[in-house]
N, C-alpha and C. Protein backbone atom coordinates (compact mmCIF):
# COMPACT_ATOMS: atom_id res chain seq x y z
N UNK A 1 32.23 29.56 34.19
CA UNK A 1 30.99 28.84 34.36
C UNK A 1 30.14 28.91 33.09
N UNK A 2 30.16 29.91 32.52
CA UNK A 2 29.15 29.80 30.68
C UNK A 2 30.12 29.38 29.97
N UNK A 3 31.93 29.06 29.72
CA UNK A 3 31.84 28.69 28.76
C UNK A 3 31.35 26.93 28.82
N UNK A 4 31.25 26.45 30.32
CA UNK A 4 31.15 25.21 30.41
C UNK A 4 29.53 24.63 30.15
N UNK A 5 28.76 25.41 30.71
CA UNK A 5 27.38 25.26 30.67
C UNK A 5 26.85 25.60 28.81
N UNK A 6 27.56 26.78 27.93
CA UNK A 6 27.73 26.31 26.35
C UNK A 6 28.22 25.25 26.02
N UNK A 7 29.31 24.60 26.41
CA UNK A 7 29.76 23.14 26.26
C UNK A 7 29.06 22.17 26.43
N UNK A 8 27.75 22.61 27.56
CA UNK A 8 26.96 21.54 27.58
C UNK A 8 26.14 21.37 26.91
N UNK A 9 25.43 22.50 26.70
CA UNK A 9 24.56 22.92 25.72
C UNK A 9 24.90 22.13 24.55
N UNK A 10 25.75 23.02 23.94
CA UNK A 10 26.53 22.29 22.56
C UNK A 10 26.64 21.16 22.86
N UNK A 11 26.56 19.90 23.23
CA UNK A 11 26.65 18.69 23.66
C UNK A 11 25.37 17.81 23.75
N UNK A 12 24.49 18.72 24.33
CA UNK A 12 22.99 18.13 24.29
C UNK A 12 22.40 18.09 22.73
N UNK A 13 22.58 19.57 22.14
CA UNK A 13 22.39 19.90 21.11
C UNK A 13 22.75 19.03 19.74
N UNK A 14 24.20 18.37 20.03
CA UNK A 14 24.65 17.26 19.11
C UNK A 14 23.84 16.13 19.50
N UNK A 15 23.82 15.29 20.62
CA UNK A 15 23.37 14.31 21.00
C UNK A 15 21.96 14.43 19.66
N UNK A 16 20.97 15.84 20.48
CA UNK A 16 19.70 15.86 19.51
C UNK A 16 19.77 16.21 17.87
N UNK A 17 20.66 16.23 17.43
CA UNK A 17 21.35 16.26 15.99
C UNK A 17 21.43 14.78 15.58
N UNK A 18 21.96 14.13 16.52
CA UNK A 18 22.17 13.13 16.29
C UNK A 18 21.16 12.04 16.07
N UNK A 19 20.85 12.07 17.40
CA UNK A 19 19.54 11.23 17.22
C UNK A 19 18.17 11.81 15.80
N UNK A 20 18.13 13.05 15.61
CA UNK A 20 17.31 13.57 14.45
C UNK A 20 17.71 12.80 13.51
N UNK A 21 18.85 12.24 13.14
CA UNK A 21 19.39 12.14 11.96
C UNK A 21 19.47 10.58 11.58
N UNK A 22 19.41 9.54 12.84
CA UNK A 22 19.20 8.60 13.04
C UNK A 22 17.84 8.07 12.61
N UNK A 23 17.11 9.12 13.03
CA UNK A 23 15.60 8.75 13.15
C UNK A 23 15.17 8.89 11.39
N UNK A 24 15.54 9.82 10.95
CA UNK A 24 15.46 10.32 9.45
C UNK A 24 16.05 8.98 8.68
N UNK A 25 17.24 9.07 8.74
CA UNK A 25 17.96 7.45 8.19
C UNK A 25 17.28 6.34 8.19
N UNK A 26 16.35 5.99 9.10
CA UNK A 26 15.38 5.06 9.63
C UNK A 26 14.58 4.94 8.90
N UNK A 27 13.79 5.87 8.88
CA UNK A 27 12.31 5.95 8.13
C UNK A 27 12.67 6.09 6.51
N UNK A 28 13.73 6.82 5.75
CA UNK A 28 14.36 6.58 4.46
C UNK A 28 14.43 5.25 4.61
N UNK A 29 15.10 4.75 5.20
CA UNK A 29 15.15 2.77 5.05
C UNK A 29 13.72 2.17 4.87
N UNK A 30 12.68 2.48 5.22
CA UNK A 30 11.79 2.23 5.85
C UNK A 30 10.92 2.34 4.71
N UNK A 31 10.57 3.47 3.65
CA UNK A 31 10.47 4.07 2.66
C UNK A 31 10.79 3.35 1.83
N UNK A 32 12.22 2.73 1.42
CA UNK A 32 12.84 2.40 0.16
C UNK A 32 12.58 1.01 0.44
N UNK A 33 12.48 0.70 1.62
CA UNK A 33 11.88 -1.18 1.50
C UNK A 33 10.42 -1.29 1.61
N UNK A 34 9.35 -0.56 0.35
CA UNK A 34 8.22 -0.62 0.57
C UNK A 34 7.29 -1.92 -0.25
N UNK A 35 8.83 -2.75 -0.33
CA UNK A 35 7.93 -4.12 -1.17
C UNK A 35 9.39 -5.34 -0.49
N UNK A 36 8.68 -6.44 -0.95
CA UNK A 36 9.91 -7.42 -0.98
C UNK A 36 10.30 -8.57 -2.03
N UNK A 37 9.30 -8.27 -3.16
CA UNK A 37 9.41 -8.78 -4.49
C UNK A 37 8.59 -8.26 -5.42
N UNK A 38 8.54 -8.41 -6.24
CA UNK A 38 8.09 -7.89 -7.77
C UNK A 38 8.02 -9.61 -8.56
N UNK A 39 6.82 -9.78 -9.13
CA UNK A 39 6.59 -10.72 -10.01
C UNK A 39 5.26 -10.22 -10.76
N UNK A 40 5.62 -10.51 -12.35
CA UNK A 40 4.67 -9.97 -13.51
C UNK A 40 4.40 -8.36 -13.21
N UNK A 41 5.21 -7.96 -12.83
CA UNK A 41 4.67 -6.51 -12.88
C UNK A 41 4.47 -5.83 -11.96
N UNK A 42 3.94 -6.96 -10.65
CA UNK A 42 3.30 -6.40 -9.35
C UNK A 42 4.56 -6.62 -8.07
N UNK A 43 4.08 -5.46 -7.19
CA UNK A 43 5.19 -5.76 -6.51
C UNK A 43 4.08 -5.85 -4.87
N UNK A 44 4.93 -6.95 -4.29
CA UNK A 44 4.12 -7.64 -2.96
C UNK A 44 5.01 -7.39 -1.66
N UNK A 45 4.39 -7.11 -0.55
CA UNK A 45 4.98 -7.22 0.65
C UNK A 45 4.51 -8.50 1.44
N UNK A 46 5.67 -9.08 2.08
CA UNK A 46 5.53 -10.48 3.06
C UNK A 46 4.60 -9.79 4.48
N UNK A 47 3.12 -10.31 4.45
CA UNK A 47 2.81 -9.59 5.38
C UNK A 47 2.78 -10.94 6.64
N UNK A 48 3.14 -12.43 6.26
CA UNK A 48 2.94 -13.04 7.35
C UNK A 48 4.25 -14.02 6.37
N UNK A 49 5.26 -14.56 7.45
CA UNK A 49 5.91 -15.36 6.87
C UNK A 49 5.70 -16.63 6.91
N UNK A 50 4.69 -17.15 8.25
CA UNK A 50 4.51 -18.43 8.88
C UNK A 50 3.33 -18.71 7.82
N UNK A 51 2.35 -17.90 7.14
CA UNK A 51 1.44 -18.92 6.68
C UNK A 51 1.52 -18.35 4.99
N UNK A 52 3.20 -17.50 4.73
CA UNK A 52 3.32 -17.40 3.64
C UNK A 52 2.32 -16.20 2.56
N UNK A 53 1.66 -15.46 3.60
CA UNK A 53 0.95 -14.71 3.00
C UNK A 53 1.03 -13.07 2.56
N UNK A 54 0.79 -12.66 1.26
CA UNK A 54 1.50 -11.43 0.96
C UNK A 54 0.01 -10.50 0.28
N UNK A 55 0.80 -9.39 0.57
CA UNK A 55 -0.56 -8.22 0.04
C UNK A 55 0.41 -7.33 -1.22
N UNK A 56 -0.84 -6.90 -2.01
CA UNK A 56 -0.16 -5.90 -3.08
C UNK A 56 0.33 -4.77 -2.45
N UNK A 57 0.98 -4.58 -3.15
CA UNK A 57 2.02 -2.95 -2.39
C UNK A 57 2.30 -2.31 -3.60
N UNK A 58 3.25 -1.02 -3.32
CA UNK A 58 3.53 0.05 -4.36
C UNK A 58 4.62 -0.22 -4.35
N UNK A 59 5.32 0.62 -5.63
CA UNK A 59 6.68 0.65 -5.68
C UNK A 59 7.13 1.84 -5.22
N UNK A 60 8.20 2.09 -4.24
CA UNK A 60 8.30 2.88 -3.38
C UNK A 60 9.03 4.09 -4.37
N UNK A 61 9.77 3.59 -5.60
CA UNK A 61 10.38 4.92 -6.37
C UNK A 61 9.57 5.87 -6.71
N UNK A 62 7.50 5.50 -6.70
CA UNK A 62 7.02 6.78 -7.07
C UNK A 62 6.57 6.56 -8.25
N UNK A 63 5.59 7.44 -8.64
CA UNK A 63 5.34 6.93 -10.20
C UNK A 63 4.13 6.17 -10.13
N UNK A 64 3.06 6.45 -11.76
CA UNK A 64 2.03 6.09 -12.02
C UNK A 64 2.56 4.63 -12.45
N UNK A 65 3.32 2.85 -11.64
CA UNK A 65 3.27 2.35 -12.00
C UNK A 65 3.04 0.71 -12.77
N UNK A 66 1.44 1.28 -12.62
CA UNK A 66 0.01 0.27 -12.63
C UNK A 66 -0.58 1.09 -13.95
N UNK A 67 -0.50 0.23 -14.69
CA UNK A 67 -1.48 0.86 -15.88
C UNK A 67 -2.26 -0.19 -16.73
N UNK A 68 -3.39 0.39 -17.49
CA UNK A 68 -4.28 -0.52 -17.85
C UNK A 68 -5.27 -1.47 -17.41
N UNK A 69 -5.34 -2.85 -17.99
CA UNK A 69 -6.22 -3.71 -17.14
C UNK A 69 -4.78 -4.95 -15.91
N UNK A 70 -4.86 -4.71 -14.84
CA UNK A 70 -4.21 -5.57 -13.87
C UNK A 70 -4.83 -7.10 -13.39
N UNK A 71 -4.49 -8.23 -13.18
CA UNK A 71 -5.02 -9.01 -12.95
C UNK A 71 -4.05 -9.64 -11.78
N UNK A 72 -4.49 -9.56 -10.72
CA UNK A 72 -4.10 -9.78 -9.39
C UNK A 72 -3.97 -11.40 -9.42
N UNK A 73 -3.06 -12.21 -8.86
CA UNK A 73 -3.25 -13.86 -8.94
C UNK A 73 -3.78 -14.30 -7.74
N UNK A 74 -3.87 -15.32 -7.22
CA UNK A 74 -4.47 -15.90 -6.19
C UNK A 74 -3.36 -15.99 -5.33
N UNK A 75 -2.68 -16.65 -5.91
CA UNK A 75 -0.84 -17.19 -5.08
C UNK A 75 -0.26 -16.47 -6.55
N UNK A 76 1.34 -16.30 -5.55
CA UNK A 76 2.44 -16.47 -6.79
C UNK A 76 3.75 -16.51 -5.80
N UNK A 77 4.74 -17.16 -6.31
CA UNK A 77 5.63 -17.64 -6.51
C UNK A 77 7.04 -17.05 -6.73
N UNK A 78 8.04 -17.02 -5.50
CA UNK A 78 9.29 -16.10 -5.72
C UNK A 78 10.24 -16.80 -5.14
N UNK A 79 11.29 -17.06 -5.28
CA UNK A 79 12.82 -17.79 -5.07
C UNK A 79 12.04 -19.18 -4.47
N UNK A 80 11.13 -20.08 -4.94
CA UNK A 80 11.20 -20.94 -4.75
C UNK A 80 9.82 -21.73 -3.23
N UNK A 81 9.32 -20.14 -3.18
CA UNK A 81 8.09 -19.90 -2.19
C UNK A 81 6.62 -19.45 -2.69
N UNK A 82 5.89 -20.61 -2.74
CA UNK A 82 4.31 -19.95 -3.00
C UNK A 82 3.75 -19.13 -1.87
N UNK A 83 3.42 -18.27 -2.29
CA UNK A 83 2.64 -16.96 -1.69
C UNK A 83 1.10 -17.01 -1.84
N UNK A 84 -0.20 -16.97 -1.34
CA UNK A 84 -1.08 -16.42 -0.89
C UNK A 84 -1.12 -15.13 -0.92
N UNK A 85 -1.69 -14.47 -1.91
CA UNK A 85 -2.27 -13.10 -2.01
C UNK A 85 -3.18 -12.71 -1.26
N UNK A 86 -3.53 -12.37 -0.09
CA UNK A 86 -4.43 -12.20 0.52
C UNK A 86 -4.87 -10.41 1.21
N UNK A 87 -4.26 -9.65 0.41
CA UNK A 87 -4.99 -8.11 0.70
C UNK A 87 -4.24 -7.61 -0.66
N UNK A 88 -4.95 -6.28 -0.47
CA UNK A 88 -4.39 -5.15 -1.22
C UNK A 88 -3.92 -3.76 -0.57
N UNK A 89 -2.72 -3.74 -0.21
CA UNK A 89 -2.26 -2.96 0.74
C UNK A 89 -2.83 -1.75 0.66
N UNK A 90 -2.31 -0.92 1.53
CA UNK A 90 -2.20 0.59 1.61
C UNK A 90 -1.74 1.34 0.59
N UNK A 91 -2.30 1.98 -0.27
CA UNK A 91 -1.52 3.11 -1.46
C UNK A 91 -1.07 2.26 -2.57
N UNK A 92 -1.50 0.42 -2.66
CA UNK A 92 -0.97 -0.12 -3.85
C UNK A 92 -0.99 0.71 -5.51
N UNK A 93 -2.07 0.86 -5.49
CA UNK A 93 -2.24 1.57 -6.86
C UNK A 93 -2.92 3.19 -6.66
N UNK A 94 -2.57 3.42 -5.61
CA UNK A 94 -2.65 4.78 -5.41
C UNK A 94 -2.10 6.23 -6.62
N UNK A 95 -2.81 6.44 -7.14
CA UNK A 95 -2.13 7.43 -8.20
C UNK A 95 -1.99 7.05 -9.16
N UNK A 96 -2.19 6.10 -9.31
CA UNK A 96 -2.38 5.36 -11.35
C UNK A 96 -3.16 5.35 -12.22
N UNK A 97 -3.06 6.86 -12.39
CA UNK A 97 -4.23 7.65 -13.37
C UNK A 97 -4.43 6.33 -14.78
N UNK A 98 -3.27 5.76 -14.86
CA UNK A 98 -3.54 5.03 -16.06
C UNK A 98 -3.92 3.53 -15.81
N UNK A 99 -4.76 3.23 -14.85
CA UNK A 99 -5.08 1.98 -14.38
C UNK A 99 -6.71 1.92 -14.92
N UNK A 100 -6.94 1.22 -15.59
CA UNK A 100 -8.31 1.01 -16.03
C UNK A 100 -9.37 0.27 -15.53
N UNK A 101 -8.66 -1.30 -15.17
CA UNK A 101 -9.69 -2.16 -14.88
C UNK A 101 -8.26 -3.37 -13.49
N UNK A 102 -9.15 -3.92 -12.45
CA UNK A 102 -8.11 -4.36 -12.00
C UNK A 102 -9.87 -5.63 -11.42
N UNK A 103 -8.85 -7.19 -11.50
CA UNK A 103 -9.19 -8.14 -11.44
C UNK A 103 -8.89 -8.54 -9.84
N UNK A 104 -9.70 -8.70 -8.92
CA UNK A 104 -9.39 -8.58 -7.54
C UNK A 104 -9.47 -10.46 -7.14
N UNK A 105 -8.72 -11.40 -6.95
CA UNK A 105 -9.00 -12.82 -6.77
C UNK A 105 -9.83 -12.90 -5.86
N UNK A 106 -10.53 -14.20 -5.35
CA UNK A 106 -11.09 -14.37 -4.17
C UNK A 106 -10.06 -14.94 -3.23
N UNK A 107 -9.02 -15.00 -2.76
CA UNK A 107 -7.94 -14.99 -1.82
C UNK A 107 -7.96 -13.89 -0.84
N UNK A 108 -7.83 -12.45 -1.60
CA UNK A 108 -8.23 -11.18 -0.93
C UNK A 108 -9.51 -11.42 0.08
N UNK A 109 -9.06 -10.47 0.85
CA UNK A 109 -9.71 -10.62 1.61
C UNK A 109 -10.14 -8.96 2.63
N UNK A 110 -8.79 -8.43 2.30
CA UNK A 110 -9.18 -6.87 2.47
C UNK A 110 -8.30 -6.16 1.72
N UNK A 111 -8.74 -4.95 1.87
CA UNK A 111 -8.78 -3.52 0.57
C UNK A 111 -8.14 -2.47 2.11
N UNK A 112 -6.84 -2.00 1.26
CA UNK A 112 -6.31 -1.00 2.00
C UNK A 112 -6.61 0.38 2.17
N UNK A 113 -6.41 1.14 3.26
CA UNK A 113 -6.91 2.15 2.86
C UNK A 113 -6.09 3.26 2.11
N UNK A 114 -6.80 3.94 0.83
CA UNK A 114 -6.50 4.55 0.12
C UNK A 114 -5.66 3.84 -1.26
N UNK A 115 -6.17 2.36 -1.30
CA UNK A 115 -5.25 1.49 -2.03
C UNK A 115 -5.64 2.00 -3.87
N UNK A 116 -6.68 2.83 -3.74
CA UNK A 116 -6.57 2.88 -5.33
C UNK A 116 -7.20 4.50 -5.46
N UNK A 117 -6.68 5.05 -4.41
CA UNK A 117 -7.23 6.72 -4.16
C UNK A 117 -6.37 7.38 -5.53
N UNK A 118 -7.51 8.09 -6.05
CA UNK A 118 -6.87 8.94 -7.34
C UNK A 118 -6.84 8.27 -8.53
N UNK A 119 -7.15 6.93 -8.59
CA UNK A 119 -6.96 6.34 -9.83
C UNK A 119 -8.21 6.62 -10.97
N UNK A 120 -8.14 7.75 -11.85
CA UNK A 120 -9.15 8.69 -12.12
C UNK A 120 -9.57 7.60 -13.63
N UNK A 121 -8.66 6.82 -13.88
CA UNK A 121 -8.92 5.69 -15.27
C UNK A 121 -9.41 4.79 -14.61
N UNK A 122 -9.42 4.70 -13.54
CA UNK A 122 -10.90 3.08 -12.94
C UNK A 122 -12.12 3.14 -13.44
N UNK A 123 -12.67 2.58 -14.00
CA UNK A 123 -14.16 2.16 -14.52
C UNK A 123 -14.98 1.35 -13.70
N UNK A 124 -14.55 0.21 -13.51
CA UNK A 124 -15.37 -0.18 -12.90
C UNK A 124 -14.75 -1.64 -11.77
N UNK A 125 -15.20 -1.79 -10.79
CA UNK A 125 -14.46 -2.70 -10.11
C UNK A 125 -15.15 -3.94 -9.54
N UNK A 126 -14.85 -5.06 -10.14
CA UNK A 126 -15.85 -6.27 -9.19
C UNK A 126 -15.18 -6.76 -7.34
N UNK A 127 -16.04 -6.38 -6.93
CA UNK A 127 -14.93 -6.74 -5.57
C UNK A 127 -15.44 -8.53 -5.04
N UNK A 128 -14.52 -9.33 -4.91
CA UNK A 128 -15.16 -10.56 -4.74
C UNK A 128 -15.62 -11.16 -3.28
N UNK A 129 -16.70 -11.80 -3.03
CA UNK A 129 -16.94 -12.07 -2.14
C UNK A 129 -15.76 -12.85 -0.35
N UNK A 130 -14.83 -12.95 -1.05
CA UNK A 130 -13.71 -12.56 0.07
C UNK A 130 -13.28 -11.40 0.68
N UNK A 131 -14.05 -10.69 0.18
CA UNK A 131 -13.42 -9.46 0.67
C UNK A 131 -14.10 -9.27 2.00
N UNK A 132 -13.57 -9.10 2.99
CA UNK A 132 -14.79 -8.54 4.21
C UNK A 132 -14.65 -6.69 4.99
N UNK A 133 -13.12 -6.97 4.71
CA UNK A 133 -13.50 -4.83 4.80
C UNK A 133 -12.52 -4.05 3.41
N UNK A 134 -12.99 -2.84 3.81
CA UNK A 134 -12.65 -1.77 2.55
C UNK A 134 -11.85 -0.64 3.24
N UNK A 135 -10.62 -0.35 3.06
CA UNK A 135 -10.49 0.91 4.07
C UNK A 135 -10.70 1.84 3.79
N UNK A 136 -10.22 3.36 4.58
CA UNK A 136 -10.91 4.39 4.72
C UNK A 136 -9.77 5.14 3.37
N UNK A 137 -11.22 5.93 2.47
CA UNK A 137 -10.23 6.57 1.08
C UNK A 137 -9.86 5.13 0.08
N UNK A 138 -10.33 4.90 0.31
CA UNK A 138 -9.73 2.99 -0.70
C UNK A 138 -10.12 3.44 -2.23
N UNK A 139 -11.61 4.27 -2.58
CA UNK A 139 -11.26 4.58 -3.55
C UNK A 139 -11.65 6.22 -4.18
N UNK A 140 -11.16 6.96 -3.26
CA UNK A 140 -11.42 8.42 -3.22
C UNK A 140 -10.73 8.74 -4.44
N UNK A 141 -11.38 9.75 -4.91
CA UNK A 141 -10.90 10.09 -6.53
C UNK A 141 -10.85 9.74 -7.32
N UNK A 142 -11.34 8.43 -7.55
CA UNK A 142 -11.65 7.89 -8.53
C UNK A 142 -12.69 7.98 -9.71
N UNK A 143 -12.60 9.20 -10.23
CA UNK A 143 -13.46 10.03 -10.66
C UNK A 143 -14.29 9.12 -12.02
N UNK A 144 -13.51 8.19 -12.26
CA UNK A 144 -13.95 7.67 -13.37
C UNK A 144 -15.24 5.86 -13.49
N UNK A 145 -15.00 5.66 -12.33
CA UNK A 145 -15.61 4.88 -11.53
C UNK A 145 -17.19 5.08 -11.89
N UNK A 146 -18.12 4.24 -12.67
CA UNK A 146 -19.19 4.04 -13.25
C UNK A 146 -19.77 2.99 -12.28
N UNK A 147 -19.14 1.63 -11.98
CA UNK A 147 -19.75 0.94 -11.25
C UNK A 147 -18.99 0.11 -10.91
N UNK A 148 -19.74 -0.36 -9.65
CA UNK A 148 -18.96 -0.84 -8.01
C UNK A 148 -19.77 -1.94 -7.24
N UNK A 149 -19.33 -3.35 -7.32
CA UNK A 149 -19.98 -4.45 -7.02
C UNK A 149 -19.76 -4.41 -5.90
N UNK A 150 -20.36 -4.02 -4.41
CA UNK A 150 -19.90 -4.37 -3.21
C UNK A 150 -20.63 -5.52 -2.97
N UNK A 151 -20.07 -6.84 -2.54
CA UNK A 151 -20.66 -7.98 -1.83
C UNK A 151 -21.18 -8.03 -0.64
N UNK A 152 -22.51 -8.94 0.30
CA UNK A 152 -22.67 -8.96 1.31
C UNK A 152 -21.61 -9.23 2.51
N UNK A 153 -20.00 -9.96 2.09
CA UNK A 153 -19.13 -10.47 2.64
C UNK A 153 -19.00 -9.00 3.09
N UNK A 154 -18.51 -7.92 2.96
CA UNK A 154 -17.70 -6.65 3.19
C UNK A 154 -18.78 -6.23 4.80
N UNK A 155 -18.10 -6.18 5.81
CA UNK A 155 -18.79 -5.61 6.86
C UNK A 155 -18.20 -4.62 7.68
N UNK A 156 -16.98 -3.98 6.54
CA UNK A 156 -16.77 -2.76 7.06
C UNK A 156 -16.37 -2.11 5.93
N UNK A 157 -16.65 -0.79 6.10
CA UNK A 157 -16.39 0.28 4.84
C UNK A 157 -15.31 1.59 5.83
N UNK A 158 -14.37 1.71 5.40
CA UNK A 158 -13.57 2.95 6.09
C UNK A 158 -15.01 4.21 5.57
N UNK A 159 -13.81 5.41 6.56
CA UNK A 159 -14.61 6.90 6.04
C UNK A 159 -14.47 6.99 4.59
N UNK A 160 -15.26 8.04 4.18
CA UNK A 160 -14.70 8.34 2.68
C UNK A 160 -14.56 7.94 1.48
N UNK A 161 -14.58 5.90 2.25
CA UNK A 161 -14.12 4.98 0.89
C UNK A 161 -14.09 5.33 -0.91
N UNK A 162 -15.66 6.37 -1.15
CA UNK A 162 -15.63 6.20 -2.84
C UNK A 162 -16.17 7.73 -2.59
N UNK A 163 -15.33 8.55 -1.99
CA UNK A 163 -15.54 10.00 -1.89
C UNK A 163 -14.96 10.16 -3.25
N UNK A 164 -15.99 11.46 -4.13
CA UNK A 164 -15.24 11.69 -5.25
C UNK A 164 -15.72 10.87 -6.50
């Protein structure tokens, strides 16, 4: 009777091995598809396919890599599809100590949260009157940050936004 009830054991035990490992595999996938094109530099996720509209994103390998002055487009253009820029994701330029100045279009329309947390070379940022929220940490750490145009359009600010 125990060596069968260890057999079961050992059995449940794989099942939950299994599935752990599934779930891990998943979210690595999940991870490494953290864009779905790259044009001029920037890399964008399809956040709506029906009205063609995409937000800035990071590159999922890691890395400070946004540097200098950035100039965001309105639309752009990949295998043959105009895109609508219309946010700035989550963690886009998160960590790009070497990001100086970044040109936000009026297409945008919201600011991710923590989308430019840590970027300690920001100076200064015009945010354009499309914008209507800011998320929470959007620009925490940004230690270098002198001045910050918020528009009347913005009618929500996350926690934290310009903590730092």
């Amino acid at each position: 009777m125990l060596k069968i009830q260890q057999k079961q054991y050992s059995m449940k035990r794989f099942r939950h091995l299994k599935f752990l490992l599934a779930t891990l595999l998943l979210l690595c996938a999940t991870v490494a598809s953290a864009y779905n094109f790259k044009v001029n530099g920037i890399y964008y996720i399809i956040e709506n396919y029906t009205t063609n509209e995409v937000a800035v994103t990071y590159y999922a390998g890691g890395g400070s890599i946004y540097n200098g002055n950035v100039t965001i487009p309105q639309s752009v253009t990949y295998d043959g599809t105009t895109y609508s820029v219309t946010s700035i994701g989550r963690y886009a330029f998160s960590g790009c100590f070497g990001l100086t100045k970044v040109v936000i279009p009026n297409s945008v329309t919201s600011i991710g949260s923590e989308a430019f947390r840590g970027c300690t070379g920001l100076t200064s940022v015009v945010i354009p009157n499309s914008v209507t929220s800011i998320g929470s940490e959007a620009f925490r750490g940004c230690t270098g940050l002198t001045s910050v145009v918020i528009p009347t359009s913005v009618t929500s600010i996350g926690s934290e936004a310009f903590e730092g």
